[in-house]
Protein backbone atom coordinates (compact mmCIF):
# COMPACT_ATOMS: atom_id res chain seq x y z
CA UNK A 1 -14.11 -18.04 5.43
CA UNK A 2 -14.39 -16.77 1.79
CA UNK A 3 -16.89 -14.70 2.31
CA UNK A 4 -14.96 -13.13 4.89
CA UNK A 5 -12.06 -12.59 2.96
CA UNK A 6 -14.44 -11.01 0.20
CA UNK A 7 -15.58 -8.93 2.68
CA UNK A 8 -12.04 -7.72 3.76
CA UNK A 9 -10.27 -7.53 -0.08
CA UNK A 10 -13.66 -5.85 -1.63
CA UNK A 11 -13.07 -2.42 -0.35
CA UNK A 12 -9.44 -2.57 -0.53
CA UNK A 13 -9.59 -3.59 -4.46
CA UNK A 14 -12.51 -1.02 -4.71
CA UNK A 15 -10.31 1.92 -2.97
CA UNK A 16 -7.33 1.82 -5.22
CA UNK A 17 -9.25 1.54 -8.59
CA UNK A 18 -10.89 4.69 -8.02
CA UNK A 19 -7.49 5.88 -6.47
CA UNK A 20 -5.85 5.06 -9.77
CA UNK A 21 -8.60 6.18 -11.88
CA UNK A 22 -8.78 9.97 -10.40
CA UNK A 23 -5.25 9.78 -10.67
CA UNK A 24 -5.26 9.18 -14.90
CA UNK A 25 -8.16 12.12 -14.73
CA UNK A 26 -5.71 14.32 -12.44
CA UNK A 27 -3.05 13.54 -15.28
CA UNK A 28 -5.19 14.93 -18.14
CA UNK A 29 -6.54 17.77 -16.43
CA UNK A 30 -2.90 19.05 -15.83
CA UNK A 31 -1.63 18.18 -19.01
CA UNK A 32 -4.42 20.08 -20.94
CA UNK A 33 -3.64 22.76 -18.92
CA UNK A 34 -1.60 25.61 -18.84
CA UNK A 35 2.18 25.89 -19.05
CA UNK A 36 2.93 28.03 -16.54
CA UNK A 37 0.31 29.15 -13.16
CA UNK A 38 1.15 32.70 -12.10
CA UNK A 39 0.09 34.27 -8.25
CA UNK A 40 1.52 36.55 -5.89
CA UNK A 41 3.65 35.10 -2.92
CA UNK A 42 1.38 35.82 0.14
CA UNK A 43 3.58 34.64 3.01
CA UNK A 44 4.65 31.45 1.05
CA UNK A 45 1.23 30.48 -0.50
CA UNK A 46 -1.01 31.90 -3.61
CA UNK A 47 -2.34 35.36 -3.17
CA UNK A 48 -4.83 37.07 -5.65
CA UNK A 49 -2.68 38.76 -8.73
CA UNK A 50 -3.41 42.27 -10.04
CA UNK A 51 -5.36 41.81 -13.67
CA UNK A 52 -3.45 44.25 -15.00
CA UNK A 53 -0.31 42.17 -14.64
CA UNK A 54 -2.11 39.83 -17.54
CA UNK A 55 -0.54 42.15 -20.06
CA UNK A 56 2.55 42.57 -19.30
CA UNK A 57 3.15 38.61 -19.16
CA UNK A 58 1.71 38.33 -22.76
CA UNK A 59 4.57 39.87 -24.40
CA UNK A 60 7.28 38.06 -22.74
CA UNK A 61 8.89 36.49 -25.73
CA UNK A 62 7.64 32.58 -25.76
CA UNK A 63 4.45 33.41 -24.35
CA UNK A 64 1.47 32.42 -26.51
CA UNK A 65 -1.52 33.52 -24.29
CA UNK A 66 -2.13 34.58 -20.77
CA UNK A 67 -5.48 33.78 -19.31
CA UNK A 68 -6.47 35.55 -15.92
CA UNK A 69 -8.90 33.70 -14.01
CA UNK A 70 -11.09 33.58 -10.83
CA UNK A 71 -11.44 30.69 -9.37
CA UNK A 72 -13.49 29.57 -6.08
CA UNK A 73 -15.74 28.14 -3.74
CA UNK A 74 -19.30 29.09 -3.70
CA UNK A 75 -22.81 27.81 -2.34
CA UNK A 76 -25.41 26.38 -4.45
CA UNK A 77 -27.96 26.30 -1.55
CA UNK A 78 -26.45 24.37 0.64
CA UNK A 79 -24.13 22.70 -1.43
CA UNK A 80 -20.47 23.13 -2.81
CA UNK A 81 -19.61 24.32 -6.54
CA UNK A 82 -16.51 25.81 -8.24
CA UNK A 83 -16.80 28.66 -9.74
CA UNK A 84 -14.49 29.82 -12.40
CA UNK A 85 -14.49 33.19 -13.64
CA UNK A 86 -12.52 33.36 -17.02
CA UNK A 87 -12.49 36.18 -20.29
CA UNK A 88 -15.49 34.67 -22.56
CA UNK A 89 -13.32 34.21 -25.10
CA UNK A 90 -11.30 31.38 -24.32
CA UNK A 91 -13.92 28.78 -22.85
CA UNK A 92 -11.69 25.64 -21.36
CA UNK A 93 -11.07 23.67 -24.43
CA UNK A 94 -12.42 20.40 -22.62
CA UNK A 95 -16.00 21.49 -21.91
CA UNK A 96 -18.51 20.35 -24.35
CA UNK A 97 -21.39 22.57 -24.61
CA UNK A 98 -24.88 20.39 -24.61
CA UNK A 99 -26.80 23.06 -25.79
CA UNK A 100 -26.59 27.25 -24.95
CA UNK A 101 -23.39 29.66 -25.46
CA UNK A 102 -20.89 30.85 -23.59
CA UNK A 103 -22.01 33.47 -20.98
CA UNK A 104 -21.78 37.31 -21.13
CA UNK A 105 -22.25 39.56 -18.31
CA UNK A 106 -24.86 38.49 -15.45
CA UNK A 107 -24.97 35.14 -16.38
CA UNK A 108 -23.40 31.46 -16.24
CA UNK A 109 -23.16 28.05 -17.24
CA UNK A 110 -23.60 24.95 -15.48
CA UNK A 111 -23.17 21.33 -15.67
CA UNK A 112 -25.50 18.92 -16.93
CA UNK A 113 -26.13 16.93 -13.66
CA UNK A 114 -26.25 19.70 -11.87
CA UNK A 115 -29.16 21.30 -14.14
CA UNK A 116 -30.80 18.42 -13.44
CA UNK A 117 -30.55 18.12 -9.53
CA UNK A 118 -31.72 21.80 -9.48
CA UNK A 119 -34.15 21.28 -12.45
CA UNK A 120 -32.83 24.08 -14.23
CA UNK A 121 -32.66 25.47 -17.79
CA UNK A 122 -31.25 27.86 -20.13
CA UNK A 123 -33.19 31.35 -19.21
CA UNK A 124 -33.75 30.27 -15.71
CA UNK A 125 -32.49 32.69 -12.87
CA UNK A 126 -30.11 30.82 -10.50
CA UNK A 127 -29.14 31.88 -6.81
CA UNK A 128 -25.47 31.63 -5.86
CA UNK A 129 -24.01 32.25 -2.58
CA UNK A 130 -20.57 33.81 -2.38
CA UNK A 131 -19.98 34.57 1.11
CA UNK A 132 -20.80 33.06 4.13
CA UNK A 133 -21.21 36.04 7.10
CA UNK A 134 -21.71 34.50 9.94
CA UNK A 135 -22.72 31.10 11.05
CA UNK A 136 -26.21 31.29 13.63
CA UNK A 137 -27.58 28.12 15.27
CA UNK A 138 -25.29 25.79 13.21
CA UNK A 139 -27.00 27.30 10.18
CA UNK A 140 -24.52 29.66 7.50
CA UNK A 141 -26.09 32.91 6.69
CA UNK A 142 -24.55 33.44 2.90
CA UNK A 143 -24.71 36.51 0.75
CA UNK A 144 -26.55 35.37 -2.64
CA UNK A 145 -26.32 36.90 -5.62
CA UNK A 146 -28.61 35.87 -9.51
CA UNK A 147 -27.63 35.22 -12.45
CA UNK A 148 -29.14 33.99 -15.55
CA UNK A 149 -28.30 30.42 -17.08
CA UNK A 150 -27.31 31.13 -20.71
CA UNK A 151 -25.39 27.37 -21.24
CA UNK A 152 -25.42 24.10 -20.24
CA UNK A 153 -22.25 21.62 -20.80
CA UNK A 154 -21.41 18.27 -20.41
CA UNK A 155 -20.49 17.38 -16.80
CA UNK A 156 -20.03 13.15 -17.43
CA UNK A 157 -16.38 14.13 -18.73
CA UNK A 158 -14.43 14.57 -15.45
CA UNK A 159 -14.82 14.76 -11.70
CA UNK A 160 -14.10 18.76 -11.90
CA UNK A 161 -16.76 19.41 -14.31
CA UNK A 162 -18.98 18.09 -12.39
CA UNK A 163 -19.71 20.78 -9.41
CA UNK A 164 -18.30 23.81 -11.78
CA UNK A 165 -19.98 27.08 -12.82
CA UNK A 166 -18.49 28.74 -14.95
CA UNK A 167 -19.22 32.89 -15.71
CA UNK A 168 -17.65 35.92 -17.26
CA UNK A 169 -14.34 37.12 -15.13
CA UNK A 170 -15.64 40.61 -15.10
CA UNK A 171 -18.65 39.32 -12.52
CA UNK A 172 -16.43 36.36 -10.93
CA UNK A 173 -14.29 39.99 -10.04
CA UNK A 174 -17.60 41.78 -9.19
CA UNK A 175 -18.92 39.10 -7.26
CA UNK A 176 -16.28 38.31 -5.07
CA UNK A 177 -15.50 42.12 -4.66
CA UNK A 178 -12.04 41.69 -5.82
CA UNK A 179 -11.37 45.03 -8.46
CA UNK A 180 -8.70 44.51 -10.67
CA UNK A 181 -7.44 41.33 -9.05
CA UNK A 182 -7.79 37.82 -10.09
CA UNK A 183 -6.68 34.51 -8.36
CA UNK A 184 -4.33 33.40 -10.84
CA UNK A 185 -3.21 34.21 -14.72
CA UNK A 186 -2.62 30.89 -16.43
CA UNK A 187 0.49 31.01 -19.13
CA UNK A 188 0.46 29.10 -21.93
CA UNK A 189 4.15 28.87 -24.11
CA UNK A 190 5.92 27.77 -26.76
CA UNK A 191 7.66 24.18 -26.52
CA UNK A 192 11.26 24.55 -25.16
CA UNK A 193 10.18 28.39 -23.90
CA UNK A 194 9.32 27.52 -20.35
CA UNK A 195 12.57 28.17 -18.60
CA UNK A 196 13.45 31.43 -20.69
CA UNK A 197 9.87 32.29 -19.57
CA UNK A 198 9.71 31.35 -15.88
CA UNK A 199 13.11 33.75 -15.85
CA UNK A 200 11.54 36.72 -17.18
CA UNK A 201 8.20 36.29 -15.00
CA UNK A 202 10.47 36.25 -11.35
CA UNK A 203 12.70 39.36 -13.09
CA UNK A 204 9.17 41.26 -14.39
CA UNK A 205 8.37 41.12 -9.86
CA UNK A 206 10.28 39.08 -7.85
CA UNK A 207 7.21 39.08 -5.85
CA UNK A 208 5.41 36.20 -8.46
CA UNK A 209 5.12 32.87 -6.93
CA UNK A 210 5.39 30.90 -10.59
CA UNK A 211 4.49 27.02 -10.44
CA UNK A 212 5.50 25.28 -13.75
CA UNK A 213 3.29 22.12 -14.94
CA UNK A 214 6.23 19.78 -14.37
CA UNK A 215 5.93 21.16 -10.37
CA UNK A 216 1.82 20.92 -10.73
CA UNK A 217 2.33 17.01 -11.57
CA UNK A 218 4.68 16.38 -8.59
CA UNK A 219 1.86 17.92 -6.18
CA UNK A 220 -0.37 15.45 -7.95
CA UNK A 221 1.47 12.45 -8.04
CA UNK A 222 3.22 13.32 -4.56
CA UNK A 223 -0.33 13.39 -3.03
CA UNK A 224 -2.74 10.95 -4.37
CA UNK A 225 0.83 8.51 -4.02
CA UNK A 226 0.94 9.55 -0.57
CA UNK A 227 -2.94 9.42 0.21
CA UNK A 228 -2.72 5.43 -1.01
CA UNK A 229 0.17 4.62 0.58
CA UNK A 230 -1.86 5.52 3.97
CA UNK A 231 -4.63 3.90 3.18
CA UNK A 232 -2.83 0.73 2.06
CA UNK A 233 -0.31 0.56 5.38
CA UNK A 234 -3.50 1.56 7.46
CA UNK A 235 -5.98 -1.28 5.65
CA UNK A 236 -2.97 -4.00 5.94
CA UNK A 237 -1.96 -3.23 9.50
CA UNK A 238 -5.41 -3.32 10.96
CA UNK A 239 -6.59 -6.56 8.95
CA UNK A 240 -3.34 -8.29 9.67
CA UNK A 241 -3.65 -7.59 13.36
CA UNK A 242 -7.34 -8.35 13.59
CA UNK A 243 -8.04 -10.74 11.44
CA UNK A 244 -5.76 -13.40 13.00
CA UNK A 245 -6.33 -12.29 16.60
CA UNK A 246 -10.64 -13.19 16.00
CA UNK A 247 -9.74 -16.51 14.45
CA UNK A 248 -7.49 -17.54 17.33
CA UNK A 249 -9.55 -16.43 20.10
CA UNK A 250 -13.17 -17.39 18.64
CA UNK A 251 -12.07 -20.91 17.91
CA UNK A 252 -14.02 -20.44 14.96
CA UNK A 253 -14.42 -23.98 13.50
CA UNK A 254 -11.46 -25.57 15.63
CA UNK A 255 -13.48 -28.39 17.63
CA UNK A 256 -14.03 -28.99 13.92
CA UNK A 257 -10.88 -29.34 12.68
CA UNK A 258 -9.86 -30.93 15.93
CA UNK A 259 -11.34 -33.93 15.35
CA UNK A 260 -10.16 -33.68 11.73
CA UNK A 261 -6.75 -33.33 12.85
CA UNK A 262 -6.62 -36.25 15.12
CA UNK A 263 -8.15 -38.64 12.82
CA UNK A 264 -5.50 -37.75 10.22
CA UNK A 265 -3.08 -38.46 12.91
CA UNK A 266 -4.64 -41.73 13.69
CA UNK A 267 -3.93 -42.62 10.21
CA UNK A 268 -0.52 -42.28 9.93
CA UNK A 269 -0.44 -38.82 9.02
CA UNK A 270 3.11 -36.63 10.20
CA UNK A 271 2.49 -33.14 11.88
CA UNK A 272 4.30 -31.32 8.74
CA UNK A 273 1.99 -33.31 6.17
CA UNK A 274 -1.08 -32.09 8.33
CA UNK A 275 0.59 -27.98 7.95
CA UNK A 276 0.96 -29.08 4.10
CA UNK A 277 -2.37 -29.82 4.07
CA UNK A 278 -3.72 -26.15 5.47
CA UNK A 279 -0.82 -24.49 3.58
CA UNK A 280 -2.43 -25.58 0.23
CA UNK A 281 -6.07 -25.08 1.61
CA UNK A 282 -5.11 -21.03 2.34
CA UNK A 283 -3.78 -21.60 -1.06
CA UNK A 284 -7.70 -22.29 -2.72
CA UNK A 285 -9.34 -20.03 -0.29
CA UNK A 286 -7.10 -16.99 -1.31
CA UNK A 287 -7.36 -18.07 -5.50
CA UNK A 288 -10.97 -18.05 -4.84
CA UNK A 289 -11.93 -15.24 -2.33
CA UNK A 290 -9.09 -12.66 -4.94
CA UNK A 291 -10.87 -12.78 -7.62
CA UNK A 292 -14.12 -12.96 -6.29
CA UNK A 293 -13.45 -9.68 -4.83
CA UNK A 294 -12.02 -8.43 -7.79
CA UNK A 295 -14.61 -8.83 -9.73
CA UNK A 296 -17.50 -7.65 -7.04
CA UNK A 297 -15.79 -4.51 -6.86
CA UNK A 298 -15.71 -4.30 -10.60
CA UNK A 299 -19.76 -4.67 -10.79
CA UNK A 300 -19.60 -2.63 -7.21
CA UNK A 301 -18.24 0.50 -8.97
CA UNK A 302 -19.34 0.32 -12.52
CA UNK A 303 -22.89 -0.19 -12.08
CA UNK A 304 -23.53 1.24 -8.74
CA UNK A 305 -20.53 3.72 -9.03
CA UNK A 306 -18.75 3.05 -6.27
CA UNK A 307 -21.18 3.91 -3.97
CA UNK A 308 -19.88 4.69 -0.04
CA UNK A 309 -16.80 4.07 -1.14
CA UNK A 310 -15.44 7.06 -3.71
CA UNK A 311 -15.52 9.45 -1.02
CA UNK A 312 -12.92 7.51 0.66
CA UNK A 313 -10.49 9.12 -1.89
CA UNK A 314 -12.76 12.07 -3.73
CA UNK A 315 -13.90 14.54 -0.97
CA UNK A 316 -17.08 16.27 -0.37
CA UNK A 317 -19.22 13.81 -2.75
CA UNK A 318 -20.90 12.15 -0.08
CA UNK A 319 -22.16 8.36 -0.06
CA UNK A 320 -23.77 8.80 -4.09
CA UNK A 321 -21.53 10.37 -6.07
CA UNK A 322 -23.29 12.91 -9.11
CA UNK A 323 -20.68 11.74 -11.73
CA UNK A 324 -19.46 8.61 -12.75
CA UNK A 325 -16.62 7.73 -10.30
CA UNK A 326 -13.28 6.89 -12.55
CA UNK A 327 -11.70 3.92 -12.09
CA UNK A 328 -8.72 1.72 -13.38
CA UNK A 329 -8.36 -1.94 -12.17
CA UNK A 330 -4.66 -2.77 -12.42
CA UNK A 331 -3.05 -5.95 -12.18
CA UNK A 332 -1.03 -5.23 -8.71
CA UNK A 333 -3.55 -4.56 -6.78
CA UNK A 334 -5.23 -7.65 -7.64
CA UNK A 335 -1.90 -9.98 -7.06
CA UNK A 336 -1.77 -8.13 -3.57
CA UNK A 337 -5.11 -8.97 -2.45
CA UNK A 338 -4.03 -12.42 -3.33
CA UNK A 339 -1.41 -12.45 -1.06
CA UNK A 340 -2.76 -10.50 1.49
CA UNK A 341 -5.71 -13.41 1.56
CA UNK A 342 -2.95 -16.11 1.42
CA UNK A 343 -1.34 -14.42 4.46
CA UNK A 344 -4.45 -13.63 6.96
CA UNK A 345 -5.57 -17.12 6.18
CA UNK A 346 -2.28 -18.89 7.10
CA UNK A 347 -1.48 -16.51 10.16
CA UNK A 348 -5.22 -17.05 11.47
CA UNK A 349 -4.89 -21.33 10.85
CA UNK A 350 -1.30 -22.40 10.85
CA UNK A 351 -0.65 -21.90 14.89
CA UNK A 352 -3.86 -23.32 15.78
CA UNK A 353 -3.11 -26.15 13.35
CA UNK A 354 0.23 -26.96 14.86
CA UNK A 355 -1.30 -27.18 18.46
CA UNK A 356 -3.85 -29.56 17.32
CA UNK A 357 -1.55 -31.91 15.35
CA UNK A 358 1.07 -31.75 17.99
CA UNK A 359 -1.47 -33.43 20.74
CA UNK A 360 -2.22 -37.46 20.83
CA UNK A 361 -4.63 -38.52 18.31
CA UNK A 362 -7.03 -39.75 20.84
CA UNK A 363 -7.46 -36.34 22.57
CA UNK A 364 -7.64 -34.14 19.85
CA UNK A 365 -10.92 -36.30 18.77
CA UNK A 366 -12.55 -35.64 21.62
């Protein structure tokens, strides 16, 4: 029975660490960046913005920079990067250059773990897909472009360093055949400047669809909250309803206790002392099988990083993640599991209990 409950609590304990731990990294990424994100309403969602418009926002008063950038999906053979096309003078402040430069025109920079998957290096030529054309025999036919590798940076800091490549903006605009357009211009401001500055962006054209870091971090919190409270409802609902219903209908271990039953009867025993008895036994099997879990999961995702189970809540990773999978184990989750143990034990023993201690002695030892 404990190792069943292990079995059950393990991936729920495992699931909301690395919930809570992409969270905190979700936090930080947003708070390192920029004040304000600036696009063009395309009916009601981002559109690319004109480059020129990059200008013209930096000498709104409270402004301190404005960065445009290209940001988007590309193929690395057949798998999935970022690419981010930014001027190579500002270089995110978070990436930590392992060895290389920033990258002038026709070339990029990539993460460390990636370098290595591809077993690449600084002065090697790398192919990039940007398009996909047409899809033939289940197979995508995608128009490639090379580029040199001038840098290599450190990709163990986050999640989103870890598929990124980053180039100059004038060949993220080339490549993506966007002239004088970009996908966003990031504002930075002045503390206290924000409001003043949001004003003047929606009276420079009404047309700007402006979303503030304050909004950024609702989206955030709003959906990883959201994507948890799913998975917790959906993991309690189906354990609590199947759990219970195998233990009742297998009669796992109930000739068993049975016997047990009656012979405790026989003895003087009352049917509410008997219940007392498998109350306090759900008791032990829930303080052992919680933190047993708890701390399998721990090992589970530290040294094996969380292997088949980040993708639950990080997508396109597969079942072996390339980064280290964040995690934060919190005291609530681990109190739940407790309960949630104390609860699928008692449901799945206390009725069958009651019918056994209810019956004369004699029969139930049969």
């Amino acid at each position: 029975m404990v190792f069943c409950l292990i079995a059950i609590l393990f991936p729920f304990i495992s699931a909301i660490a690395i919930l809570e731990g992409v969270k905190v990294q979700s936090r930080v990424s947003v708070n390192e960046g920029a004040d304000i994100y600036v696009t063009m309403d395309m009916y009601g969602r981002n559109g690319v913005i004109p480059l020129e418009m990059a200008e013209g926002i930096k000498k709104i008063d409270g402004v301190i920079k404005a960065v445009p950038r290209v940001i988007s999906r590309i193929y690395i053979g057949s798998r999935l990067a970022v690419l981010l096309g930014i001027p190579i003078d500002e270089p995110p402040s978070s990436l930590s250059f392992i060895k290389g430069s920033i990258p002038q025109r026709g070339e990029i920079v990539i993460g460390k773990r990636m370098a290595e998957d591809l077993n690449m290096d600084i002065g090697n030529n790398l192919s990039i897909g940007v398009r996909v054309i047409a899809i033939i025999d289940h197979r995508p036919y995608i128009i490639k472009k090379l580029y040199r590798i001038s840098g290599i940076f450190d990709s163990e800091s986050s999640i989103w360093t870890s598929g990124l490549v980053m180039m100059n903006i004038d060949d993220a605009i080339s490549t993506f055949e966007m002239d004088g357009f970009v996908t966003d211009i990031a504002v930075y401001v002045r503390p206290g400047y924000e409001v003043s500055v949001s004003e003047n962006l929606q009276k420079m054209n009404s047309f700007f669809r402006i979303q503030t870091k304050d909004l950024v971090k609702t989206y955030v919190e709003r959906g990883f909250n959201t994507k948890g409270g799913i998975f917790v409802a959906l993991y309690t609902v189906a354990f609590a309803l199947a759990i219970p219903a195998i233990l009742v209908s297998s009669g796992f271990g109930l000739s068993d206790r049975r016997k047990e039953i009656g012979i405790l009867k026989a003895t003087g025993w009352q049917t509410h002392e008997v219940l007392e008895m498998v109350f306090f036994e759900s008791i032990i099997l829930a303080l052992i099988s919680a933190p047993a879990a708890f701390i399998l999961s721990f090992v589970w995702i530290k040294l094996f990083n969380g292997l088949f189970i980040a993708q639950i809540f990080i997508a396109e990773i597969g079942s072996m993640p390339p980064f280290p999978v964040p995690s934060r184990f919190m005291p609530l989750p681990f109190i739940l599991s407790f309960f949630f143990a104390l609860i699928l034990t008692m449901v799945g023993s206390i009725y069958s209990t009651w019918r056994a201690a209810i019956i004369p002695p004699a029969e139930a030892m049969r």
